[in-house]
C-alpha atoms as a PDB file:
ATOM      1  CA  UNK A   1      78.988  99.810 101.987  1.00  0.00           C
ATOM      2  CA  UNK A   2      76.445  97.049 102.139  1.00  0.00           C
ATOM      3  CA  UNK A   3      77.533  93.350 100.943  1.00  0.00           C
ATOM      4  CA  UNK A   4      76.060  91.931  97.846  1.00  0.00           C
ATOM      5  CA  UNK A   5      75.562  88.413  99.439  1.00  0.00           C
ATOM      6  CA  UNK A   6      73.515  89.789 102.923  1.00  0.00           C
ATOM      7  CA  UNK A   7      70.646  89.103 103.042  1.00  0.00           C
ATOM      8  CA  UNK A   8      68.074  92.271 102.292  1.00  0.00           C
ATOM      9  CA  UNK A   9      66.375  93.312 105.662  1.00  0.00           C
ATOM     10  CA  UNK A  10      62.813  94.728 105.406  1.00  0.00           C
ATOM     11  CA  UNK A  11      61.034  96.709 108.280  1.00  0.00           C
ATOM     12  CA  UNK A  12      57.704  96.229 108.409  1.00  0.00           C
ATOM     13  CA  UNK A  13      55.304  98.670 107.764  1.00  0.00           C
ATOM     14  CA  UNK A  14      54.734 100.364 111.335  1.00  0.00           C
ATOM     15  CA  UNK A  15      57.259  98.993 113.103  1.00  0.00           C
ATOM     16  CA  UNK A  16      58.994 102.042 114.320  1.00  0.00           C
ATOM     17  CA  UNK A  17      55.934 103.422 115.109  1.00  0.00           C
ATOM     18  CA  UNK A  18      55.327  99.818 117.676  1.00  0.00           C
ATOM     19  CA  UNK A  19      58.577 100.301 118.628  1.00  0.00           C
ATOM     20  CA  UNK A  20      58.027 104.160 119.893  1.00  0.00           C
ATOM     21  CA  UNK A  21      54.981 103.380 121.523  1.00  0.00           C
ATOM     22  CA  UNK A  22      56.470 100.360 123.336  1.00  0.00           C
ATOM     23  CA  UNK A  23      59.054 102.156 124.799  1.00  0.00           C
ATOM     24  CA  UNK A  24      56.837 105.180 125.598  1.00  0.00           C
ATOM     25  CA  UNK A  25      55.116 102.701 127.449  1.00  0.00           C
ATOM     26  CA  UNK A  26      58.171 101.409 129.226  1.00  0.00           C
ATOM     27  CA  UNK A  27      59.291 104.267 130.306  1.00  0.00           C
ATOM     28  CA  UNK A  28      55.804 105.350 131.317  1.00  0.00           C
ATOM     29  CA  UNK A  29      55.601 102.410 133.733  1.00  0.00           C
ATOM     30  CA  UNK A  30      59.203 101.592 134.989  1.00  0.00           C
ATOM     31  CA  UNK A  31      58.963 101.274 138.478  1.00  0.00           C
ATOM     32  CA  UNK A  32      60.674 104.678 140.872  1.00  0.00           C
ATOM     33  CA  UNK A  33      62.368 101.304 142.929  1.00  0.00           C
ATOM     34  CA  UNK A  34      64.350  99.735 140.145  1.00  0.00           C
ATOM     35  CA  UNK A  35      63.198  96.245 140.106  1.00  0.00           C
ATOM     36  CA  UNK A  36      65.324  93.711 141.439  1.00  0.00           C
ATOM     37  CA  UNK A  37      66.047  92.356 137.889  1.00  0.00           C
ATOM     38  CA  UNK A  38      64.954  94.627 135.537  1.00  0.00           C
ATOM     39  CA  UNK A  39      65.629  92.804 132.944  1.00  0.00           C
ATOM     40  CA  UNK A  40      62.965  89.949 134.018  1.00  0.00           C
ATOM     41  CA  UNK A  41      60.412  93.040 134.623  1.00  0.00           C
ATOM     42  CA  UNK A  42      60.699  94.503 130.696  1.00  0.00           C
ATOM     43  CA  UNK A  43      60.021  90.680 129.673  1.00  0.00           C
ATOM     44  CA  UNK A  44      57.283  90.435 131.657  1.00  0.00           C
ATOM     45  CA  UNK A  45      55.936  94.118 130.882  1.00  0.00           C
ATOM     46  CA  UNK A  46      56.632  93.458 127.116  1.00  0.00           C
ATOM     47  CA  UNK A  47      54.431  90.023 127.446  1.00  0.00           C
ATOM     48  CA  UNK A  48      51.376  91.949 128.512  1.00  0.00           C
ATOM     49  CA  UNK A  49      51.830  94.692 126.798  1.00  0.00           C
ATOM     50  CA  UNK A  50      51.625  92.808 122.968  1.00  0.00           C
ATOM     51  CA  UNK A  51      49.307  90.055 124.632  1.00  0.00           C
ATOM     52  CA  UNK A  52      47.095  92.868 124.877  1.00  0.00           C
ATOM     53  CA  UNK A  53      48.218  94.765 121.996  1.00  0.00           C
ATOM     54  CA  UNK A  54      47.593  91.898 119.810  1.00  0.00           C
ATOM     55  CA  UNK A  55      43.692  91.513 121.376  1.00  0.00           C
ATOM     56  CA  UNK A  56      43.952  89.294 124.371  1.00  0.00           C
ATOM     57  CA  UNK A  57      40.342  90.232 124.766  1.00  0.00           C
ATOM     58  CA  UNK A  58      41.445  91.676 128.458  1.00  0.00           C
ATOM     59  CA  UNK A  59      41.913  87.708 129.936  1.00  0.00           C
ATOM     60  CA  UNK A  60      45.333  88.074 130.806  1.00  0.00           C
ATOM     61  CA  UNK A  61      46.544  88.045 134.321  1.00  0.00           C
ATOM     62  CA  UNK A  62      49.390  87.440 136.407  1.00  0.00           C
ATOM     63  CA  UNK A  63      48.803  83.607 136.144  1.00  0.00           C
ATOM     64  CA  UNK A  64      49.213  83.213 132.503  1.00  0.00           C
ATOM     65  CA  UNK A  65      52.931  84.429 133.047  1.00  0.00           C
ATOM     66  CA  UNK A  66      56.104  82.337 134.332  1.00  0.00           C
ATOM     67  CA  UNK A  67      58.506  83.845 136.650  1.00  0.00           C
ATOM     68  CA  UNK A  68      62.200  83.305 135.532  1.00  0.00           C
ATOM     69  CA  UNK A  69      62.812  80.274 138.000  1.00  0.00           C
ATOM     70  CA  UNK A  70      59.701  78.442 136.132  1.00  0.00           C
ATOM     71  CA  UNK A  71      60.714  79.533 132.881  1.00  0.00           C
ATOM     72  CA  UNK A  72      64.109  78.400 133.579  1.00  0.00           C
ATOM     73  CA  UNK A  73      62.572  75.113 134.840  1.00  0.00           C
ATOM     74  CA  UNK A  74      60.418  74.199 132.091  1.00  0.00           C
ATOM     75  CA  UNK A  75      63.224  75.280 129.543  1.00  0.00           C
ATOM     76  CA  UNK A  76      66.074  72.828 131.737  1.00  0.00           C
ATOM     77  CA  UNK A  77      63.278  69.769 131.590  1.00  0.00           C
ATOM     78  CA  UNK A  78      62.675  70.872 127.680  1.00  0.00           C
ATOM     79  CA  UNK A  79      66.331  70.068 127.274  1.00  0.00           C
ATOM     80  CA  UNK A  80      66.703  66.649 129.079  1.00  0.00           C
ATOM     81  CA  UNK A  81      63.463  65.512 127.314  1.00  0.00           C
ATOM     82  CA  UNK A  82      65.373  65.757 123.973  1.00  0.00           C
ATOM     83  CA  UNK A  83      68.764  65.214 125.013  1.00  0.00           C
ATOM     84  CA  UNK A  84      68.580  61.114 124.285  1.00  0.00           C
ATOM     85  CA  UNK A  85      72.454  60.754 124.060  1.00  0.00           C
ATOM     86  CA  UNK A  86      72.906  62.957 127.398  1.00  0.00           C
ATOM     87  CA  UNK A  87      76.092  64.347 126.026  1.00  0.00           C
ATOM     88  CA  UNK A  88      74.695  68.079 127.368  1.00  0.00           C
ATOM     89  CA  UNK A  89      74.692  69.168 123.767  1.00  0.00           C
ATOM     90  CA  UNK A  90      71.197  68.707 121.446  1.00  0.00           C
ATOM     91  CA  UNK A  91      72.242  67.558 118.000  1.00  0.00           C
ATOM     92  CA  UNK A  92      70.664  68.409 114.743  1.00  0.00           C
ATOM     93  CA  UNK A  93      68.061  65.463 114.934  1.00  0.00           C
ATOM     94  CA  UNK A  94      67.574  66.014 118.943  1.00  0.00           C
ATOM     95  CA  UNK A  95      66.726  69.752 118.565  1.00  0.00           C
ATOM     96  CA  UNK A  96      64.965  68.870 115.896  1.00  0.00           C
ATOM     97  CA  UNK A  97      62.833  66.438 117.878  1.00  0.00           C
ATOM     98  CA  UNK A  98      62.198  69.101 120.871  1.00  0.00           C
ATOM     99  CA  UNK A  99      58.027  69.267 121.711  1.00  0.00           C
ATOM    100  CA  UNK A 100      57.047  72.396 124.186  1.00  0.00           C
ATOM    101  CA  UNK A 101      55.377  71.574 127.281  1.00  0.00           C
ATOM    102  CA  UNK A 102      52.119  73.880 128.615  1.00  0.00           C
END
């Protein structure tokens, strides 16, 4: 039974249809030798695949995508930028004040 205070969840229209075809696509293009970290690989499959879903106009390439070590880089330097206390922790007014480097 559903709870009268959650909040009401609405699927887009389409959505499982995206989601089918996504996977499809997946599972079309998983590598026979399972990727070191295949986790990293759907990311990185799932970022061109709705980059060019959503009309990239063909431009994307292996450039315009981070590897997990400079992801994980520019995400650590994100953090220290807005930790001004350097407690380790980003308060309300810290996180708040967090700017994205590209």
């Amino acid at each position: 039974m559903a709870s009268s205070y959650a909040s009401r969840t609405v699927i887009p229209e389409g959505y499982p249809q995206v989601l089918k075809d996504f996977t499809r696509e997946v599972l079309r293009n998983f590598p026979a030798d399972e990727p070191s970290d295949p986790q990293a690989w759907i990311y990185e499959f799932g970022s061109r695949y709705f980059a060019d879903a959503a009309g990239s106009n063909g431009q994307s390439n292996e450039a315009d995508f981070m590897s997990p070590a400079e992801m994980e880089a520019q995400i650590r330097e994100i953090f220290l930028d807005a930790d001004k206390d350097q407690n380790g922790f980003l308060d309300r007014q810290e996180f708040k004040s967090v700017r994205f480097h590209r």
